[in-house]
PDB file of N, CA and C in Angstrom:
ATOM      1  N   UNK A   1       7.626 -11.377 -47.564  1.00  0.00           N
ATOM      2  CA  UNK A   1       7.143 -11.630 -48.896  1.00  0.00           C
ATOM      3  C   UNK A   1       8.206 -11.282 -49.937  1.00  0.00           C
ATOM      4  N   UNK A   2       9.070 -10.396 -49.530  1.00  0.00           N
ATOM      5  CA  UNK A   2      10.271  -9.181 -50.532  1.00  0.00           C
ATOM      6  C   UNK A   2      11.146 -10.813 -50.605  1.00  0.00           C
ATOM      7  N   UNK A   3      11.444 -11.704 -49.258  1.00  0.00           N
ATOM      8  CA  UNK A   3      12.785 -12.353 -49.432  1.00  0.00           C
ATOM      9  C   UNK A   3      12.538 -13.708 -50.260  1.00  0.00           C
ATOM     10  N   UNK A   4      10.843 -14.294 -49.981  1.00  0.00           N
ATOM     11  CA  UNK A   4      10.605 -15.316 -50.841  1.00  0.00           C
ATOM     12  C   UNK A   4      10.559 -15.741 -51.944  1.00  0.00           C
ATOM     13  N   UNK A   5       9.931 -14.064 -52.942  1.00  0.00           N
ATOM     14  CA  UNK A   5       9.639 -13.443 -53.729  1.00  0.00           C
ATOM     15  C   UNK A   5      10.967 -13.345 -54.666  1.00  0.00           C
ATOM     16  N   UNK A   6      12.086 -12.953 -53.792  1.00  0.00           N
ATOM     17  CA  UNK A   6      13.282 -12.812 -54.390  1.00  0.00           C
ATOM     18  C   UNK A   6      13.912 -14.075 -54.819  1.00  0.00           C
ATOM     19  N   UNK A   7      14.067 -15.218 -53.900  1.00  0.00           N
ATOM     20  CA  UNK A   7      14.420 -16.765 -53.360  1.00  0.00           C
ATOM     21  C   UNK A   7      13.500 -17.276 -54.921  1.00  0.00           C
ATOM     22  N   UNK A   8      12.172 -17.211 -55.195  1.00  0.00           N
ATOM     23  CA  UNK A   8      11.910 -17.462 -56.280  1.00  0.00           C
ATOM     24  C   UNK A   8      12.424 -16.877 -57.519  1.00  0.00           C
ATOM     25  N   UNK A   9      12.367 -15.982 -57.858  1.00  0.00           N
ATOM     26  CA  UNK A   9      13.226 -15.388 -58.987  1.00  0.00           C
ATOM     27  C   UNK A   9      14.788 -16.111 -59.224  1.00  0.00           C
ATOM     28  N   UNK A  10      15.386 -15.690 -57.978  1.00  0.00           N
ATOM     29  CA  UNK A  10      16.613 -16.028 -58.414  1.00  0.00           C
ATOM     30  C   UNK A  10      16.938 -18.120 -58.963  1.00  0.00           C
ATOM     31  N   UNK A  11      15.988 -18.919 -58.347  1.00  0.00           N
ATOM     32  CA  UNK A  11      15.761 -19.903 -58.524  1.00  0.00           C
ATOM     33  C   UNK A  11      15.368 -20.361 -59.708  1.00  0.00           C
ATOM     34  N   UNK A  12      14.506 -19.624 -60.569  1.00  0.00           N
ATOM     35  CA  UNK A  12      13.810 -19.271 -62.002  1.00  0.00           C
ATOM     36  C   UNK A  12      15.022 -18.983 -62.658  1.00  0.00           C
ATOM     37  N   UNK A  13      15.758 -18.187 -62.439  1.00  0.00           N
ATOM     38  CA  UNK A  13      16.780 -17.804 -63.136  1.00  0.00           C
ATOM     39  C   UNK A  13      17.637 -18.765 -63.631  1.00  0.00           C
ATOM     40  N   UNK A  14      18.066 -19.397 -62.225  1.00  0.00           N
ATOM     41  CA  UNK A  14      19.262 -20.455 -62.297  1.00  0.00           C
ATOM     42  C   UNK A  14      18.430 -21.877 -63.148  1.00  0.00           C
ATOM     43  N   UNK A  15      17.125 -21.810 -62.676  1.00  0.00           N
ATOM     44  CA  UNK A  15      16.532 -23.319 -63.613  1.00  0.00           C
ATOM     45  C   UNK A  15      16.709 -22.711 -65.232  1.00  0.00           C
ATOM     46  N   UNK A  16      16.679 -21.405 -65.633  1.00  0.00           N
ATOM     47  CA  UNK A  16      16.455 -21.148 -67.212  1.00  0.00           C
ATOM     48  C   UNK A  16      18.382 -21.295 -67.477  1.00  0.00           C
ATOM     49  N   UNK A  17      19.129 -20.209 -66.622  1.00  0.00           N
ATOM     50  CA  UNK A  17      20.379 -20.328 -67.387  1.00  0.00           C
ATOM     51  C   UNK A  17      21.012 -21.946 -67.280  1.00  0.00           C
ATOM     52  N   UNK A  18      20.574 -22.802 -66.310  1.00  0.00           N
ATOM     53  CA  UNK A  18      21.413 -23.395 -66.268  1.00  0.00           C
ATOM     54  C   UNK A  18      20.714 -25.148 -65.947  1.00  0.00           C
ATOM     55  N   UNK A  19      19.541 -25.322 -66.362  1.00  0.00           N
ATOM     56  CA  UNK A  19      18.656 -26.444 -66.198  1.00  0.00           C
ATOM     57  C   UNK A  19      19.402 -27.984 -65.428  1.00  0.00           C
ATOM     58  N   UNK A  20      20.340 -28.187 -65.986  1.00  0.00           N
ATOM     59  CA  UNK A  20      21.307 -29.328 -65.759  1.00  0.00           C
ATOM     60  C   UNK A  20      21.964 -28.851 -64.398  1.00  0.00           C
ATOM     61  N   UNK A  21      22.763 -28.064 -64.154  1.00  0.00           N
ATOM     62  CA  UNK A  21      23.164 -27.575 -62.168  1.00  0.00           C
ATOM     63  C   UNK A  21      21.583 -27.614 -61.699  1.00  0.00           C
ATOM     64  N   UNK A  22      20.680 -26.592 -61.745  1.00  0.00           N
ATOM     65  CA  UNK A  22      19.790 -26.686 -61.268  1.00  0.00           C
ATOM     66  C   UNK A  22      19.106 -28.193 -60.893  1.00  0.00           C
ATOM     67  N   UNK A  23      19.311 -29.095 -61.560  1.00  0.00           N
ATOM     68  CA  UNK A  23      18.185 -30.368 -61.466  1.00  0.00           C
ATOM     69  C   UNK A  23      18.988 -31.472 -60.707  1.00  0.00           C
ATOM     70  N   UNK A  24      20.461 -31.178 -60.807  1.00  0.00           N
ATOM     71  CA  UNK A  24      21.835 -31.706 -60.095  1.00  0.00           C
ATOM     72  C   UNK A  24      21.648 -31.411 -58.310  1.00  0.00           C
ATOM     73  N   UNK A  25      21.455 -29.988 -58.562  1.00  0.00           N
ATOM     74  CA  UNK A  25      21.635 -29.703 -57.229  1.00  0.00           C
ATOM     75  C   UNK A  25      20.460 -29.849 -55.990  1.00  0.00           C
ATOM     76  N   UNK A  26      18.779 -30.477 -57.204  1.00  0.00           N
ATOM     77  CA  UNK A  26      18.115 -30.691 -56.358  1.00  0.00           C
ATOM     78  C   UNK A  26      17.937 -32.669 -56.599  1.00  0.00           C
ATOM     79  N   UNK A  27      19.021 -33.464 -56.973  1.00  0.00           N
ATOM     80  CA  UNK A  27      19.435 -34.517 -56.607  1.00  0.00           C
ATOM     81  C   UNK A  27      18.735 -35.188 -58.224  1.00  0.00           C
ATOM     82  N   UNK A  28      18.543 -34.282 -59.083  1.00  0.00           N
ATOM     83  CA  UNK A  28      17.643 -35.094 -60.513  1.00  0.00           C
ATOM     84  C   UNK A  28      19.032 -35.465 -61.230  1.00  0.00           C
ATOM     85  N   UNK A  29      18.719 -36.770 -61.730  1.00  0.00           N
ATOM     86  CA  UNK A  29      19.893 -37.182 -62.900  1.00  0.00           C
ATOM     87  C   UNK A  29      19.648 -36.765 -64.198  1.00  0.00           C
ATOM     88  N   UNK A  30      20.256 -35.631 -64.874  1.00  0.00           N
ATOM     89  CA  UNK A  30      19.864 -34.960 -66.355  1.00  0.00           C
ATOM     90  C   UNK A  30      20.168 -36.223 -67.768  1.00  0.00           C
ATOM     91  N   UNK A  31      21.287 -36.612 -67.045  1.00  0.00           N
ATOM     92  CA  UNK A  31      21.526 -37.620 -67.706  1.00  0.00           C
ATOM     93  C   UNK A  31      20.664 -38.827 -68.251  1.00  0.00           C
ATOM     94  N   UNK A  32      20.046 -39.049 -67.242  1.00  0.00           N
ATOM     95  CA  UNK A  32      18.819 -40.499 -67.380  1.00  0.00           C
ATOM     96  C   UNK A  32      17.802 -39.620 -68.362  1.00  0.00           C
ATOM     97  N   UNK A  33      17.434 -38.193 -67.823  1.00  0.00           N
ATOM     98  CA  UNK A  33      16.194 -37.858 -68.759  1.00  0.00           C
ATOM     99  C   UNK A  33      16.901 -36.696 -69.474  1.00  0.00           C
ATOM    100  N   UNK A  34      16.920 -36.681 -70.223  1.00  0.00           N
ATOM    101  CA  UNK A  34      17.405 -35.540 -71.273  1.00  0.00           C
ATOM    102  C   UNK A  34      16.144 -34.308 -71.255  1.00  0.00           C
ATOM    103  N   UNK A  35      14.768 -34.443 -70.976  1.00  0.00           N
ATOM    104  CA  UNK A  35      14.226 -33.509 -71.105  1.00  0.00           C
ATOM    105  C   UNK A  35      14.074 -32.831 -70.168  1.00  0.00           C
ATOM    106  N   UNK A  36      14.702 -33.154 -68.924  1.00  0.00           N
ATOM    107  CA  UNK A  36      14.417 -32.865 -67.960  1.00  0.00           C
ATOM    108  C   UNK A  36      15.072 -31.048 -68.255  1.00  0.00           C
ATOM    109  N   UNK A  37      15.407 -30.612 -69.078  1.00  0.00           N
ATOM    110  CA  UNK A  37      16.298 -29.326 -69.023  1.00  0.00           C
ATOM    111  C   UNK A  37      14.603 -28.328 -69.566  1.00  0.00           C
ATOM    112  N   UNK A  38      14.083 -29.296 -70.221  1.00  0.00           N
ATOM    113  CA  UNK A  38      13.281 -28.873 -71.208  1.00  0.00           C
ATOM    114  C   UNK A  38      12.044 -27.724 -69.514  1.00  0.00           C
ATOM    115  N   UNK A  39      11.637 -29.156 -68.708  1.00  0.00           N
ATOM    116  CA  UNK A  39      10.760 -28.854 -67.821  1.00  0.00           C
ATOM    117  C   UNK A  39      11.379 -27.810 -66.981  1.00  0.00           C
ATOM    118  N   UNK A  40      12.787 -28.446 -66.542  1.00  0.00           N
ATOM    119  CA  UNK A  40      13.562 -27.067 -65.723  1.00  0.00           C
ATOM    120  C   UNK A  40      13.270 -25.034 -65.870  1.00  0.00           C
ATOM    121  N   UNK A  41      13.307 -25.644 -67.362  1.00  0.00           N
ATOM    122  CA  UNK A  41      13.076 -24.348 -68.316  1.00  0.00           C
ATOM    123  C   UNK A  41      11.364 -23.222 -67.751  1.00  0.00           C
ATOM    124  N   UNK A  42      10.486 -24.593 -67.786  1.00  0.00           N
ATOM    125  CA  UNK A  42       9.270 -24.079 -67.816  1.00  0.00           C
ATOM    126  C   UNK A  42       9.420 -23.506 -66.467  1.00  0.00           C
ATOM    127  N   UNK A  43       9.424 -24.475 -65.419  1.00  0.00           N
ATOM    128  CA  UNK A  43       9.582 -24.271 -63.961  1.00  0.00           C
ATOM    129  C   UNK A  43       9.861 -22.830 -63.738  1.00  0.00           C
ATOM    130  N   UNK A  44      11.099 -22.836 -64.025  1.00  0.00           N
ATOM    131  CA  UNK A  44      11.966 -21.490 -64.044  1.00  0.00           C
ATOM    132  C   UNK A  44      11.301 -19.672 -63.984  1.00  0.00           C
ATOM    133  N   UNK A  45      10.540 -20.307 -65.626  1.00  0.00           N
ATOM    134  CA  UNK A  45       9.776 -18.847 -66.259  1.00  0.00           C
ATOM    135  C   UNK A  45       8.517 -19.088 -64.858  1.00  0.00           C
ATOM    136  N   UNK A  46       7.914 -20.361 -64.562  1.00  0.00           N
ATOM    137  CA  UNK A  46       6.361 -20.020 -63.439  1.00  0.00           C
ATOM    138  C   UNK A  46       7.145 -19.465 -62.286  1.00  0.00           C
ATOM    139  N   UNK A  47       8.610 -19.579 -61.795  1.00  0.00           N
ATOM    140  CA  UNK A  47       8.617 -18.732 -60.855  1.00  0.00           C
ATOM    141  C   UNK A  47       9.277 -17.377 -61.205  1.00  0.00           C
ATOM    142  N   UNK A  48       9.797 -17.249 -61.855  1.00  0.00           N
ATOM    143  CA  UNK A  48      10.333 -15.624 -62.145  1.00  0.00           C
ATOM    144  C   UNK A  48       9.152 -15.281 -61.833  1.00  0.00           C
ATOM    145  N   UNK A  49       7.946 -15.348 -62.842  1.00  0.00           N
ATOM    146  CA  UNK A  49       6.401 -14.760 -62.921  1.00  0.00           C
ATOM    147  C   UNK A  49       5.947 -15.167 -61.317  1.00  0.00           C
ATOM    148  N   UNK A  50       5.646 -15.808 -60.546  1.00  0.00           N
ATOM    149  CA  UNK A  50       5.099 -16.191 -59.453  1.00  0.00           C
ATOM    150  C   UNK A  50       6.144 -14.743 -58.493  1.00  0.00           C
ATOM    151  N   UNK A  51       6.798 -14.682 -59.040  1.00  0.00           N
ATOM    152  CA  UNK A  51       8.007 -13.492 -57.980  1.00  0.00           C
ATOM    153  C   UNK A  51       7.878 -12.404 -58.315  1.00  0.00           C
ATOM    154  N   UNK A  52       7.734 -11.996 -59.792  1.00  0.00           N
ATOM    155  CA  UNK A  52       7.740 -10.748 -60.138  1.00  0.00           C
ATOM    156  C   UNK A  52       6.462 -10.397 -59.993  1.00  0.00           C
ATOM    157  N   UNK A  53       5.619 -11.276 -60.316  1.00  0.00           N
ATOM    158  CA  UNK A  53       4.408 -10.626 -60.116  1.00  0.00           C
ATOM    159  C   UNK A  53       4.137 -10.313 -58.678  1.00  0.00           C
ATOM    160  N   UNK A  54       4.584 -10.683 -58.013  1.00  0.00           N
ATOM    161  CA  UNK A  54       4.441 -10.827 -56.232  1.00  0.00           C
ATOM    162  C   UNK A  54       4.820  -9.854 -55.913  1.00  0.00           C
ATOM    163  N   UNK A  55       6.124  -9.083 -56.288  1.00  0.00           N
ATOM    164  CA  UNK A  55       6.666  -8.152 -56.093  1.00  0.00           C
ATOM    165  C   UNK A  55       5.736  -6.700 -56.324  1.00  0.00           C
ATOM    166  N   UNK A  56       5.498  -7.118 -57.388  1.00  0.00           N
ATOM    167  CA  UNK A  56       5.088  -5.698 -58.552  1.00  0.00           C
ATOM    168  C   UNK A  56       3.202  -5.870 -57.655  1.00  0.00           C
ATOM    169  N   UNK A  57       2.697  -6.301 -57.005  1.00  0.00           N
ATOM    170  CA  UNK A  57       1.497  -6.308 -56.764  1.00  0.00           C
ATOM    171  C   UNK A  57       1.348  -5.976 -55.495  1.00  0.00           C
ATOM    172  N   UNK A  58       0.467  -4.679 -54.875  1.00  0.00           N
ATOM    173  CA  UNK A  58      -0.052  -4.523 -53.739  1.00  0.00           C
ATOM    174  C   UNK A  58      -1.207  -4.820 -52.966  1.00  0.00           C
ATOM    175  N   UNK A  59      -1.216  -4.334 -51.403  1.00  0.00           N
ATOM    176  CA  UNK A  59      -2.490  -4.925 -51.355  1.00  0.00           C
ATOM    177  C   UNK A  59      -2.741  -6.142 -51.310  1.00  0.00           C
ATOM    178  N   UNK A  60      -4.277  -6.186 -51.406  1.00  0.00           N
ATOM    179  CA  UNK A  60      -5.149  -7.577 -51.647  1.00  0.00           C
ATOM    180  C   UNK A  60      -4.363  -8.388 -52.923  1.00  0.00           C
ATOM    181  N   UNK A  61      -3.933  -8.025 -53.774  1.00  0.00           N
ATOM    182  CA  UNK A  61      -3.571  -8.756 -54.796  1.00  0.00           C
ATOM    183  C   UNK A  61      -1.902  -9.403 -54.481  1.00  0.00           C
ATOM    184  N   UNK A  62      -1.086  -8.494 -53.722  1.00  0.00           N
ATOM    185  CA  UNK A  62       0.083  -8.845 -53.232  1.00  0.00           C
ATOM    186  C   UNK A  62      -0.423 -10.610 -52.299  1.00  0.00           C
ATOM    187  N   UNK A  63      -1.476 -10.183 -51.525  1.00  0.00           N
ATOM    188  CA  UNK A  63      -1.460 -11.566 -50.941  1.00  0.00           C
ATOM    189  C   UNK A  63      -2.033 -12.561 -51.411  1.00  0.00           C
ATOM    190  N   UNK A  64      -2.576 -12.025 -52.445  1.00  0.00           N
ATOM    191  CA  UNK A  64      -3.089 -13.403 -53.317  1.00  0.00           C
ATOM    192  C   UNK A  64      -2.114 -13.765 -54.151  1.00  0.00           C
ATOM    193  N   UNK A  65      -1.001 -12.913 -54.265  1.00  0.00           N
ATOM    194  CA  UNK A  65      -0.196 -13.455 -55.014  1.00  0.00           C
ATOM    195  C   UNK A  65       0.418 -14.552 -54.291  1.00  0.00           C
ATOM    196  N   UNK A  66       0.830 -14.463 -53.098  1.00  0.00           N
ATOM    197  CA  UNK A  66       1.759 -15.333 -52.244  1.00  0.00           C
ATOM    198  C   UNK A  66       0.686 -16.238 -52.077  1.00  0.00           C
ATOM    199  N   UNK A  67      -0.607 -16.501 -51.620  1.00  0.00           N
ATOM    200  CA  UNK A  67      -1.391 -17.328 -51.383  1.00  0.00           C
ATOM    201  C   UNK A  67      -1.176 -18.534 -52.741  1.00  0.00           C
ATOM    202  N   UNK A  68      -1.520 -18.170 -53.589  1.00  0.00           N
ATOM    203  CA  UNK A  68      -1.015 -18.766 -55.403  1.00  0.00           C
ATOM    204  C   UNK A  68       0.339 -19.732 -55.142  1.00  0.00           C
ATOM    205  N   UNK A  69       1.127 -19.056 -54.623  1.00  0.00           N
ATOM    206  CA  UNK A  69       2.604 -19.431 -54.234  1.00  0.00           C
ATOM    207  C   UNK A  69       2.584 -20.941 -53.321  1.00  0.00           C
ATOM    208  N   UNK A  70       1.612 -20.223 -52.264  1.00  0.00           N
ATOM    209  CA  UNK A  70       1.692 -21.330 -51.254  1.00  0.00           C
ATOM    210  C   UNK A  70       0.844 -22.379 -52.048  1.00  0.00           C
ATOM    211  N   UNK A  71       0.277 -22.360 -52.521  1.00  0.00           N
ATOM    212  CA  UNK A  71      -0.679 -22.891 -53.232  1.00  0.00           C
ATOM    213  C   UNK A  71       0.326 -24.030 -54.602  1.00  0.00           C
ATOM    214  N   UNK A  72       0.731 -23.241 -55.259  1.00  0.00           N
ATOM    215  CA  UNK A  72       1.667 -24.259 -56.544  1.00  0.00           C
ATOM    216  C   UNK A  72       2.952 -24.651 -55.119  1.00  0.00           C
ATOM    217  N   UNK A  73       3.273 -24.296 -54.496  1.00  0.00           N
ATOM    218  CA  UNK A  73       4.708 -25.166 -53.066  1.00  0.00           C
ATOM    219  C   UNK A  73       3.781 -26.229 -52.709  1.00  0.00           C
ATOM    220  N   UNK A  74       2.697 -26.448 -52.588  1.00  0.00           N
ATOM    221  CA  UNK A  74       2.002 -27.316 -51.730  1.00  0.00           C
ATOM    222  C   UNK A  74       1.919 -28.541 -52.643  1.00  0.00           C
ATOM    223  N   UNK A  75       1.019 -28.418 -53.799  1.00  0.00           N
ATOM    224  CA  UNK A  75       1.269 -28.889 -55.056  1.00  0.00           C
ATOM    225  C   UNK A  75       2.547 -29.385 -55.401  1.00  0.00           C
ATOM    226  N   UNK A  76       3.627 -28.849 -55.531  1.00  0.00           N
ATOM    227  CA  UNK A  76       5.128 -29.447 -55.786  1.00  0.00           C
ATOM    228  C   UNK A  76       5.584 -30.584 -54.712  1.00  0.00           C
ATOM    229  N   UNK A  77       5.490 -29.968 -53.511  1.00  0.00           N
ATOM    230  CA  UNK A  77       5.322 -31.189 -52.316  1.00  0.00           C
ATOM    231  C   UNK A  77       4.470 -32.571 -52.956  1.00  0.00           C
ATOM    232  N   UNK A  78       3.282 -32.253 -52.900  1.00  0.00           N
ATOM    233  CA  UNK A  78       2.353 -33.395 -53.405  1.00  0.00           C
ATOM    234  C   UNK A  78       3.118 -34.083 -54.974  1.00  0.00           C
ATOM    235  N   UNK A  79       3.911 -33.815 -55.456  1.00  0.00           N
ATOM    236  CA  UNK A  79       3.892 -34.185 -56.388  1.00  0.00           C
ATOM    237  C   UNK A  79       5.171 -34.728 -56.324  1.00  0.00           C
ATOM    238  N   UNK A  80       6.178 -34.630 -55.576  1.00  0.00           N
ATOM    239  CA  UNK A  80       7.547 -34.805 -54.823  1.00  0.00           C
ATOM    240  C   UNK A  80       6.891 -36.292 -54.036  1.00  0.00           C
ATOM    241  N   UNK A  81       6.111 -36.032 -53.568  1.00  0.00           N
ATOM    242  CA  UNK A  81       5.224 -37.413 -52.439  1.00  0.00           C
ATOM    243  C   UNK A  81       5.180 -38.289 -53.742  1.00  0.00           C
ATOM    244  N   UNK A  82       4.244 -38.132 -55.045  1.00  0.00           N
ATOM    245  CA  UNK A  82       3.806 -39.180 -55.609  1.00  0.00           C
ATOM    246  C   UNK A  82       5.081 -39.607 -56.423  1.00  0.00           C
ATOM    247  N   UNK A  83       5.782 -38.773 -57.012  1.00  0.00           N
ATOM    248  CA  UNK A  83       7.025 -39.274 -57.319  1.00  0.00           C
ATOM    249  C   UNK A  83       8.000 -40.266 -57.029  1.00  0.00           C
ATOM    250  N   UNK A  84       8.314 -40.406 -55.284  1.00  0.00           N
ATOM    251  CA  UNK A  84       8.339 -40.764 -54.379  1.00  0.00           C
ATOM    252  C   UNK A  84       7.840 -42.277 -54.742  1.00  0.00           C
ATOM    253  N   UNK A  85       6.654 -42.284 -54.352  1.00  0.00           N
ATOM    254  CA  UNK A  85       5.525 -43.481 -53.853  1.00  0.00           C
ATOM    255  C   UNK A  85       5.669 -43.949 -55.475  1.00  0.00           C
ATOM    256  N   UNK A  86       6.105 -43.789 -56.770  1.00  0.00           N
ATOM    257  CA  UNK A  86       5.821 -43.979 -57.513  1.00  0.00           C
ATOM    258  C   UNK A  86       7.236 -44.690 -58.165  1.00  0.00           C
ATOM    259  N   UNK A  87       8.214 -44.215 -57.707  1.00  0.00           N
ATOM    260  CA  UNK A  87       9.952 -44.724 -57.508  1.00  0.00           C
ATOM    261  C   UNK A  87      10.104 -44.086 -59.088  1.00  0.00           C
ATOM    262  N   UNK A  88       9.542 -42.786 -59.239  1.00  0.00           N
ATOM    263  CA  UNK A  88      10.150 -41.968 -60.416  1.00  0.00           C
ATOM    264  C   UNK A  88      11.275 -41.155 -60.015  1.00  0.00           C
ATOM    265  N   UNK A  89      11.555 -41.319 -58.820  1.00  0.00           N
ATOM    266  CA  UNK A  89      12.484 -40.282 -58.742  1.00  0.00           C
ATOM    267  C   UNK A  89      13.490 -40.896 -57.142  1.00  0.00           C
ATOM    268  N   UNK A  90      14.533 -40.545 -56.914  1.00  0.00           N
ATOM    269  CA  UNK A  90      15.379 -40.996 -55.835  1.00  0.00           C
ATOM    270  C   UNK A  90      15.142 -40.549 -54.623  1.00  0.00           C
ATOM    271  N   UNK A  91      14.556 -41.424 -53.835  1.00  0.00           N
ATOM    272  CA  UNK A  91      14.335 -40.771 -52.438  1.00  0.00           C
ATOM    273  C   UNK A  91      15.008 -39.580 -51.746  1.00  0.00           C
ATOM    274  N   UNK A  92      16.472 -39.842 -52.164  1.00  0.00           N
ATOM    275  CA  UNK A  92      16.918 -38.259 -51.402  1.00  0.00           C
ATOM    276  C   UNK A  92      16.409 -37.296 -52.217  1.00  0.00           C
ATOM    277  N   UNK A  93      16.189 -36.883 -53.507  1.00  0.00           N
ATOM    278  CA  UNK A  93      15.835 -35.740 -54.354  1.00  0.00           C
ATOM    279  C   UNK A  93      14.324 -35.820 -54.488  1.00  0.00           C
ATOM    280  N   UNK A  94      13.461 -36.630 -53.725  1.00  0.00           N
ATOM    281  CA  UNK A  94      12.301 -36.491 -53.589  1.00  0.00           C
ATOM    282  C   UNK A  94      12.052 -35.459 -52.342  1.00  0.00           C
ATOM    283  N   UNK A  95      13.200 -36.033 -51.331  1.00  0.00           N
ATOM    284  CA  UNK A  95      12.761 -35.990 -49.787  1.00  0.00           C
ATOM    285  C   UNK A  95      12.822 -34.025 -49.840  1.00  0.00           C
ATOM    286  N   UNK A  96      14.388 -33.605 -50.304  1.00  0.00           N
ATOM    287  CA  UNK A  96      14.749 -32.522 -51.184  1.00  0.00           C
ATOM    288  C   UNK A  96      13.862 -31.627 -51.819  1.00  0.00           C
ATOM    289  N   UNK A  97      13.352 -32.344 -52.712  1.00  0.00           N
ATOM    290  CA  UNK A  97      12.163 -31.508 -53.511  1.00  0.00           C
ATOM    291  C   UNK A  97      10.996 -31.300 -52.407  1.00  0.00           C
ATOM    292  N   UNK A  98      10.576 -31.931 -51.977  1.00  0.00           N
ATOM    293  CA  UNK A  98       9.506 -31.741 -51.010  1.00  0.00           C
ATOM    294  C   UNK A  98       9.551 -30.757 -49.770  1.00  0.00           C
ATOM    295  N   UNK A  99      11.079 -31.251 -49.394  1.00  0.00           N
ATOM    296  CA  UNK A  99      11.594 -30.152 -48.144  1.00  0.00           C
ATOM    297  C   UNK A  99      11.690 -28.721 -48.689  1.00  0.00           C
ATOM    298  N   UNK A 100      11.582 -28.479 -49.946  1.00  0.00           N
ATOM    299  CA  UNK A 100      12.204 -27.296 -50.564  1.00  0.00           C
ATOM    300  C   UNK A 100      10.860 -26.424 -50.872  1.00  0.00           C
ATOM    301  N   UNK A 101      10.101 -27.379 -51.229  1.00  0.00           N
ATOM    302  CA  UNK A 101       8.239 -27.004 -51.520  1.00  0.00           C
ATOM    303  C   UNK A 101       7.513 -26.707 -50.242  1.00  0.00           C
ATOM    304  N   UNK A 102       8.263 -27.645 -49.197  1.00  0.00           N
ATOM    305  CA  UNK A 102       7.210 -26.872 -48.307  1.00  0.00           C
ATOM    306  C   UNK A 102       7.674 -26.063 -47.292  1.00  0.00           C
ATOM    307  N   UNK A 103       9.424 -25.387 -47.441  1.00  0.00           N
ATOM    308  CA  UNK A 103       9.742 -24.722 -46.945  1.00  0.00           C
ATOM    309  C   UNK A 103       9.292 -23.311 -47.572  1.00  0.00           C
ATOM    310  N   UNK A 104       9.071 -23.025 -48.547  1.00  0.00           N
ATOM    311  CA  UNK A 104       8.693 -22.023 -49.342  1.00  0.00           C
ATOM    312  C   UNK A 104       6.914 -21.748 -49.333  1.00  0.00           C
ATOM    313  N   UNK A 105       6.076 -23.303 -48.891  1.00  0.00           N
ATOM    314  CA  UNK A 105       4.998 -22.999 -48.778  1.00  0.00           C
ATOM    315  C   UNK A 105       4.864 -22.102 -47.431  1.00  0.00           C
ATOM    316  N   UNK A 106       5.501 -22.650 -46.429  1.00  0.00           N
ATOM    317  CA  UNK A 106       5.652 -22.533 -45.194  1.00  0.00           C
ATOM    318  C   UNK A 106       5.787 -20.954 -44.647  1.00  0.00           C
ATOM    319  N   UNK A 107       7.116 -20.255 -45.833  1.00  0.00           N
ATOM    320  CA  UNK A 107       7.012 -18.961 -45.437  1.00  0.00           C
ATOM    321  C   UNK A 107       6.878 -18.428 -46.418  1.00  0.00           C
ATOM    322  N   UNK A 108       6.016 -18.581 -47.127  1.00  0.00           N
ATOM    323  CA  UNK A 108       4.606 -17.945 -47.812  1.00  0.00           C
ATOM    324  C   UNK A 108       3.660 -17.570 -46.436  1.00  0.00           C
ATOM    325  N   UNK A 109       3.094 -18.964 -46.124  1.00  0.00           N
ATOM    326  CA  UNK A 109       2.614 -18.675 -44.904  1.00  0.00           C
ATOM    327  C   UNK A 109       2.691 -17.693 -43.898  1.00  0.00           C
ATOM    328  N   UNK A 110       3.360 -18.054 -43.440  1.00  0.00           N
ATOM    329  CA  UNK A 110       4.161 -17.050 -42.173  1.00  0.00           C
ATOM    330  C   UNK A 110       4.006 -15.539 -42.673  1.00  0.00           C
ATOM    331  N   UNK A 111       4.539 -15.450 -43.686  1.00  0.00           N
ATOM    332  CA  UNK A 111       4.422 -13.987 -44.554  1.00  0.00           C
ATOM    333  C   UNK A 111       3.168 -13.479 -44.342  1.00  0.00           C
ATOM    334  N   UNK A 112       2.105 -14.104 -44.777  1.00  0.00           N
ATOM    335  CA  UNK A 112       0.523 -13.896 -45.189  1.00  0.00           C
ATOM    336  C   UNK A 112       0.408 -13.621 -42.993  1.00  0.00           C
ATOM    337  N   UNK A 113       0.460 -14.552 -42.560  1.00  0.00           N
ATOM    338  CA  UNK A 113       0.252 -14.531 -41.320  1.00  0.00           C
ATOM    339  C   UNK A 113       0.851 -12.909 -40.678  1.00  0.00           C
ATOM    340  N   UNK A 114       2.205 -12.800 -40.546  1.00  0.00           N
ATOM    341  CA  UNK A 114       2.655 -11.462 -40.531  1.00  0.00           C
ATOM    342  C   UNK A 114       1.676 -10.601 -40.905  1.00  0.00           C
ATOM    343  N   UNK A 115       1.407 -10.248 -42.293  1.00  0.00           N
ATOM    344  CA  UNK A 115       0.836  -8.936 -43.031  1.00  0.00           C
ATOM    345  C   UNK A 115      -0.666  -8.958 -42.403  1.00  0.00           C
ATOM    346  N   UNK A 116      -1.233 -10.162 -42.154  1.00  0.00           N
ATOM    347  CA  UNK A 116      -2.704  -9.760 -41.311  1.00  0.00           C
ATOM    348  C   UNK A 116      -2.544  -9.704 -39.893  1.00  0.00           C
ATOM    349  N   UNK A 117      -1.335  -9.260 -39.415  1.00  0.00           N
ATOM    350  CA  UNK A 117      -1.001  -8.995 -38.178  1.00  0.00           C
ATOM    351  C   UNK A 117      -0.725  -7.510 -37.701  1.00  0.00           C
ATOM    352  N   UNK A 118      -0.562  -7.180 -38.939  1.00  0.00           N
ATOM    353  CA  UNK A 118       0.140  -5.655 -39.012  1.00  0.00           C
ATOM    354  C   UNK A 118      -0.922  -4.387 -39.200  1.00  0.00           C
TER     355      UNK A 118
END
């Protein structure tokens, strides 16, 4: 939960300082949409908060925090799909965005799975 938790933050970070690398490196053209720095921005602050709060929370609430997590990754996937199906966005930086959403849903998962193991 400590490494996902972290993996989000630092991701938040890089979408606020730097919106344009960030949207580059997950295959978005900043160029075509100019606001796209704008959304990067928001993105950014829901995961710092989705991390810090994850962090800072024990307990029952620690795993609802990650549950939340898996929960908005699953959502980003789905929304990477309609993007996709919708030709708003370039198949490789769809395929990308999606692989990236549900690798993070995934070990969210695993995490949650672990801690009711223990």
């Amino acid at each position: 939960m400590t490494g996902l938790s972290l993996g989000r933050i630092a991701i938040g970070v890089g979408s606020i300082a730097s919106p344009t690398l960030t949207a580059r490196l997950f295959g978005l053209s900043p160029a075509n949409n100019p606001q796209l720095g704008y959304f990067a921005r928001m993105f950014g602050v829901r995961e710092i908060a989705l991390g810090g709060l994850t962090l800072l929370a024990k307990g029952d609430a620690r795993r609802t925090m990650v549950l939340a997590g898996v929960a908005v990754d699953g959502a980003d996937a789905a929304t990477g799909a309609i993007g996709i199906a919708r030709k708003e966005i370039p198949l490789l930086a769809g395929v990308m965005l999606i692989g990236a959403a549900l690798g993070a849903a995934g070990s969210g998962g695993a995490a949650l799975a672990a801690d009711r193991g223990q």
